[in-house]
Protein backbone atom coordinates (compact mmCIF):
# COMPACT_ATOMS: atom_id res chain seq x y z
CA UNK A 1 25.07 -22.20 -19.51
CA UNK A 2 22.23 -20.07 -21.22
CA UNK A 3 19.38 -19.28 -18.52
CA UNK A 4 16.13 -18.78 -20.16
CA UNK A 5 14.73 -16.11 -18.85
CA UNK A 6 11.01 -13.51 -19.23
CA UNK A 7 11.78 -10.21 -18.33
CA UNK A 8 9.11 -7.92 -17.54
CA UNK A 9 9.16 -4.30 -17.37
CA UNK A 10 6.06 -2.35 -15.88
CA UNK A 11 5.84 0.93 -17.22
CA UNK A 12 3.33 3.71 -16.92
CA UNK A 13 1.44 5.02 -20.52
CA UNK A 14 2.31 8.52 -21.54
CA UNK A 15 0.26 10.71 -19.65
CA UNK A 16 1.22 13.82 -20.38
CA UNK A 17 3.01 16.57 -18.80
CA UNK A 18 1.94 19.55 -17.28
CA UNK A 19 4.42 21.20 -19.12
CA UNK A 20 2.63 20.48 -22.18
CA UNK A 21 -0.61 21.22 -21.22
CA UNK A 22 -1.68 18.00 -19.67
CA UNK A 23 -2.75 17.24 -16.13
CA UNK A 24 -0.68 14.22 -13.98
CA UNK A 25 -2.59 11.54 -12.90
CA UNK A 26 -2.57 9.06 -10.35
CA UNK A 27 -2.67 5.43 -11.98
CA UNK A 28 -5.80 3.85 -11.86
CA UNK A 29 -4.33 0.44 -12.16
CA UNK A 30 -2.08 0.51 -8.95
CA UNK A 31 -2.95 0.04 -5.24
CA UNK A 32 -1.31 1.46 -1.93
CA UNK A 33 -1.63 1.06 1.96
CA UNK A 34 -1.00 3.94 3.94
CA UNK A 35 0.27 3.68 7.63
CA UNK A 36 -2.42 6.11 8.64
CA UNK A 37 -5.36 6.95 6.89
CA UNK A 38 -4.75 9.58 3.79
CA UNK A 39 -6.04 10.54 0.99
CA UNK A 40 -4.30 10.22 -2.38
CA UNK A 41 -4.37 13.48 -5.18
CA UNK A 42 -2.85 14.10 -8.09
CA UNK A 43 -2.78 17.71 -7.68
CA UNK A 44 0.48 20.00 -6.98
CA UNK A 45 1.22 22.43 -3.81
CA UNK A 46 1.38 22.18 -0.32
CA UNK A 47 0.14 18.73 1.05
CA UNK A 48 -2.13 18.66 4.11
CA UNK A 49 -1.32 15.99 6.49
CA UNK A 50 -3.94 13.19 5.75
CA UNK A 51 -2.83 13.79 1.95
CA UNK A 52 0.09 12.00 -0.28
CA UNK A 53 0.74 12.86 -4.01
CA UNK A 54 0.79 10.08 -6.86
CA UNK A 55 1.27 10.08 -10.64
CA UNK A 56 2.83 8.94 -13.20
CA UNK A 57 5.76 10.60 -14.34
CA UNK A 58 7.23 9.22 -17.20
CA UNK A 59 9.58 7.55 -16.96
CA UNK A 60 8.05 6.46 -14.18
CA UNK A 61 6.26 7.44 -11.03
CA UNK A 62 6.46 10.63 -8.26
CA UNK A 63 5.36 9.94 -4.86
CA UNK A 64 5.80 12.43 -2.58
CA UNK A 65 4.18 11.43 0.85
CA UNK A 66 3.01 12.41 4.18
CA UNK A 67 2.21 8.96 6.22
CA UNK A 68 4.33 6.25 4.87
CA UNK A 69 2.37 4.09 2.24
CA UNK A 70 3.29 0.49 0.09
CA UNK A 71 2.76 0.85 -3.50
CA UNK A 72 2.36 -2.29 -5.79
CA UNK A 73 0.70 -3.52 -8.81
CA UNK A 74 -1.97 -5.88 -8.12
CA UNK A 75 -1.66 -7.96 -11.70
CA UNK A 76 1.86 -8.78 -11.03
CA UNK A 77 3.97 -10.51 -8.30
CA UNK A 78 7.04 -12.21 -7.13
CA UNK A 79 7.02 -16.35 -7.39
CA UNK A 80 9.81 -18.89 -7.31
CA UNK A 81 13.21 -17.65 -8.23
CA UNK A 82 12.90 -13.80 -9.28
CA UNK A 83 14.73 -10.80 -9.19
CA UNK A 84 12.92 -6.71 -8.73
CA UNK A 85 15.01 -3.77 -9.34
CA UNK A 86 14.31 0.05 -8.94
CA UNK A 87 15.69 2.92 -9.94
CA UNK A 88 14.64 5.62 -7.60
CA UNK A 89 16.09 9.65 -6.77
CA UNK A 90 15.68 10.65 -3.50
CA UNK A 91 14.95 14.58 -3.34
CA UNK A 92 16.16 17.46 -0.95
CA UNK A 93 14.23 17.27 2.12
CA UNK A 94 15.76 16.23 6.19
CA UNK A 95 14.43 13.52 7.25
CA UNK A 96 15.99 9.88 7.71
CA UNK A 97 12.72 7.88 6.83
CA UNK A 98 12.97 4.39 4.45
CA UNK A 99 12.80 4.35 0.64
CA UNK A 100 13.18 1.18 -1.30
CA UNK A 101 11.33 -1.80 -2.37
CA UNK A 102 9.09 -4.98 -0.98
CA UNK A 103 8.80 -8.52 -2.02
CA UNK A 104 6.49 -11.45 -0.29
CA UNK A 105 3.37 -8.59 0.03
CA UNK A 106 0.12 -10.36 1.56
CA UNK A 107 -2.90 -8.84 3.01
CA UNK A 108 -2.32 -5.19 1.76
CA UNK A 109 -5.31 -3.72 1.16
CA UNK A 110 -6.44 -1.03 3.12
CA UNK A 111 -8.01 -2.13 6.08
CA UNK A 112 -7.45 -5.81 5.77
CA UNK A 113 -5.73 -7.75 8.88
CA UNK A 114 -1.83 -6.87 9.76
CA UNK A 115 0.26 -7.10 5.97
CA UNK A 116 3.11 -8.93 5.49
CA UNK A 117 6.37 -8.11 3.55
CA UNK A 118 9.99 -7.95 3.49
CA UNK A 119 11.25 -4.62 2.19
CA UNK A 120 14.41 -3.79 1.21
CA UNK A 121 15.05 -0.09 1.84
CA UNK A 122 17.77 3.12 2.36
CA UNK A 123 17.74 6.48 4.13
CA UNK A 124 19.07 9.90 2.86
CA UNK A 125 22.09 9.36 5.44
CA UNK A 126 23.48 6.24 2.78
CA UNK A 127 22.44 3.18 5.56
CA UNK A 128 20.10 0.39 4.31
CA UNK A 129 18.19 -2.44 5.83
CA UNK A 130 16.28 -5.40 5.26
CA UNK A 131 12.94 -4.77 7.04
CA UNK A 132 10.14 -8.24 8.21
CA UNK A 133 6.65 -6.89 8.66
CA UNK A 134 4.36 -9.57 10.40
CA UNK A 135 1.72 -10.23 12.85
CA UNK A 136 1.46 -6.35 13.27
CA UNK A 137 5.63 -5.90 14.02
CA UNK A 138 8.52 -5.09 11.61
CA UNK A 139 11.59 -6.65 12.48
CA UNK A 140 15.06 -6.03 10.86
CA UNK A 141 16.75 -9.22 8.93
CA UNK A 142 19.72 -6.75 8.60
CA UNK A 143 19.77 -3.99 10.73
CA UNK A 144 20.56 -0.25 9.64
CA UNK A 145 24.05 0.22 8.87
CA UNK A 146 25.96 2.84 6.69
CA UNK A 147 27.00 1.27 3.15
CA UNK A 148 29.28 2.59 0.71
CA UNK A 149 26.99 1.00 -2.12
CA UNK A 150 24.26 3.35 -0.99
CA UNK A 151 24.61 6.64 -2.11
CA UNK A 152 23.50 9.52 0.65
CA UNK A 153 21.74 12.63 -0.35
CA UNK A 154 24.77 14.88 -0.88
CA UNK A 155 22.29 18.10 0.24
CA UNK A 156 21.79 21.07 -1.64
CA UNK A 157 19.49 20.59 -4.65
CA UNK A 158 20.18 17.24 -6.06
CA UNK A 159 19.02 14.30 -6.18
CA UNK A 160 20.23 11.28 -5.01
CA UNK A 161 19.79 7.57 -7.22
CA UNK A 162 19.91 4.25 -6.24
CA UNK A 163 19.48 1.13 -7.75
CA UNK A 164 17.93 -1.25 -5.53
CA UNK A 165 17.63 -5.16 -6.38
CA UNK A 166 16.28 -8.11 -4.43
CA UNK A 167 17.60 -11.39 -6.32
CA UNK A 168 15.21 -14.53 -4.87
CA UNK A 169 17.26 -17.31 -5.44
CA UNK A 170 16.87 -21.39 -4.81
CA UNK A 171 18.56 -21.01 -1.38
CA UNK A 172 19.02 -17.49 -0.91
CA UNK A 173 18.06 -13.83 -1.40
CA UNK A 174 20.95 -11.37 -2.13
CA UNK A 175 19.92 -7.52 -1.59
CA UNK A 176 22.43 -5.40 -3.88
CA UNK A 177 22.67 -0.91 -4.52
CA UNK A 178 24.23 -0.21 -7.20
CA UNK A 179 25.31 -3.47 -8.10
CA UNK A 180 27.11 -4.16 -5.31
CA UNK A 181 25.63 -6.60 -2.66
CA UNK A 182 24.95 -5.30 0.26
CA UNK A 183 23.60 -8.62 2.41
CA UNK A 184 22.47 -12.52 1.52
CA UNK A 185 19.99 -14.01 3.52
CA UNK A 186 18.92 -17.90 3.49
CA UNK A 187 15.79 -18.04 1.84
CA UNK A 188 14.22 -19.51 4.30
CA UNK A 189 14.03 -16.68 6.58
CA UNK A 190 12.54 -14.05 3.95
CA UNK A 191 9.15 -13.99 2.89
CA UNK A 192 9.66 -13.40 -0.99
CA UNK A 193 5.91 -15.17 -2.75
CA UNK A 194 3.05 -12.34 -2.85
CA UNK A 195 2.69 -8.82 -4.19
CA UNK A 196 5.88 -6.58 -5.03
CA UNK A 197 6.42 -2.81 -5.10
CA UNK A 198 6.99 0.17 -3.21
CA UNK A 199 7.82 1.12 0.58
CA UNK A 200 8.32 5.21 1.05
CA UNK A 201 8.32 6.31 4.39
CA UNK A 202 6.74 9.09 5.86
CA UNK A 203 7.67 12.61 4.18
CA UNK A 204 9.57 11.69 1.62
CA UNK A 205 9.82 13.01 -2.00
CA UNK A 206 11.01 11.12 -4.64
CA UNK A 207 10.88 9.73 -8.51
CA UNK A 208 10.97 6.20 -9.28
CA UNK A 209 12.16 5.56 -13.10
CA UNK A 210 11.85 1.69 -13.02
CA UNK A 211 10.38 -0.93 -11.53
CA UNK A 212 11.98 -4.26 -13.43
CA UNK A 213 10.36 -8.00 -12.85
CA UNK A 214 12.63 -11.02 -13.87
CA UNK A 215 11.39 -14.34 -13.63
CA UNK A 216 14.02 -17.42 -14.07
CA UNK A 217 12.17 -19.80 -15.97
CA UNK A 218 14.98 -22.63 -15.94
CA UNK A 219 17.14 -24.30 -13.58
CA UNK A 220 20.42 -22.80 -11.99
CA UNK A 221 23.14 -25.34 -11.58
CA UNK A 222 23.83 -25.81 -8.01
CA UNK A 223 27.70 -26.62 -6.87
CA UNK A 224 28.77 -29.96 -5.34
């Protein structure tokens, strides 16, 4: 059976490149919460610590950060039965701090009351975990635990990709790397309606190529 479905792809314009002469700039259409208070440039070098860097990249987005910070687009979000997928390359650096995606985002903005979301995130040592954040506490769904899905940052001077995916279904919510699933959780007990985006811990450097929004417009048969 044919599921009709409305895929939808956000992008960043072409911006330019400072290789060709252009500055990087930080999108003026996106919005972010950092864990402490920071202040976002678009400007290269050494960050201080109340600093993070933002731009778009194309294709895609660099973030490299100094407090942790969510990232998400305030025209779009998750509803019903949706999937979000990310491609993302993790860069040389040493710490273990979280890198993935969110769905279910409430209360974000900067200073607003306690936010809520359920992120979906990986660490340079190749474990992942599915991360509650309410009422001021973060719990984990699924706690960390090494994944051969995930790849690790092999060290050195690559980088590292992973394809993330959160797939909201009627009755549950499968989290998959690399297309391979890594945990299913009963709908009930994620929070998946709300904004959707970005979670990068703290000191982390990293290029995201894609952020992709599917929305299942019909139906899905259901067993019985």
């Amino acid at each position: 059976m044919r599921r009709l479905m409305m895929a939808l792809t956000l992008t960043v314009a072409a911006l330019g490149a400072t290789a060709a002469g252009f500055q990087l700039k930080t999108p003026t259409d996106w919005k972010w919460r950092t864990d402490t208070p920071a202040a976002v440039t678009d400007a290269g070098g050494t960050l201080a610590a109340d600093q993070w860097y933002y731009v778009g990249m194309p294709p895609g987005w660099h973030i490299t950060t100094k407090p942790g910070v969510l990232l998400y687009h305030p025209a779009h979000e998750g509803l019903g039965n949706f999937s979000v997928q990310s491609q993302i390359f993790l860069f040389p650096g040493d710490n273990q701090e979280e890198y993935g995606v969110f769905v279910g985002g409430r209360t974000l903005e900067q200073g607003s009351a306690e936010p809520t979301y359920t992120a979906f995130v990986v660490r340079r040592d190749g474990q992942a975990a599915i991360l509650k954040r309410q009422g001021g506490s973060t719990t984990a769904l699924v706690d960390w635990k090494a994944n051969a899905a995930v790849l690790p940052h092999p060290g050195g001077d690559d980088a590292a990709k992973n394809v993330l995916k959160v797939d909201v279904g009627a009755t549950d919510v499968v989290f998959s790397a690399n297309e391979k699933e890594i945990a299913r959780v009963p709908r009930a007990e994620v929070v998946t309606d709300g904004a959707l985006g970005f979670r990068v811990g703290k000191s982390l450097n990293l290029h995201v190529s894609t952020l992709d929004v599917t929305y299942r417009l019909a139906p899905v048969p259901v067993k019985k």
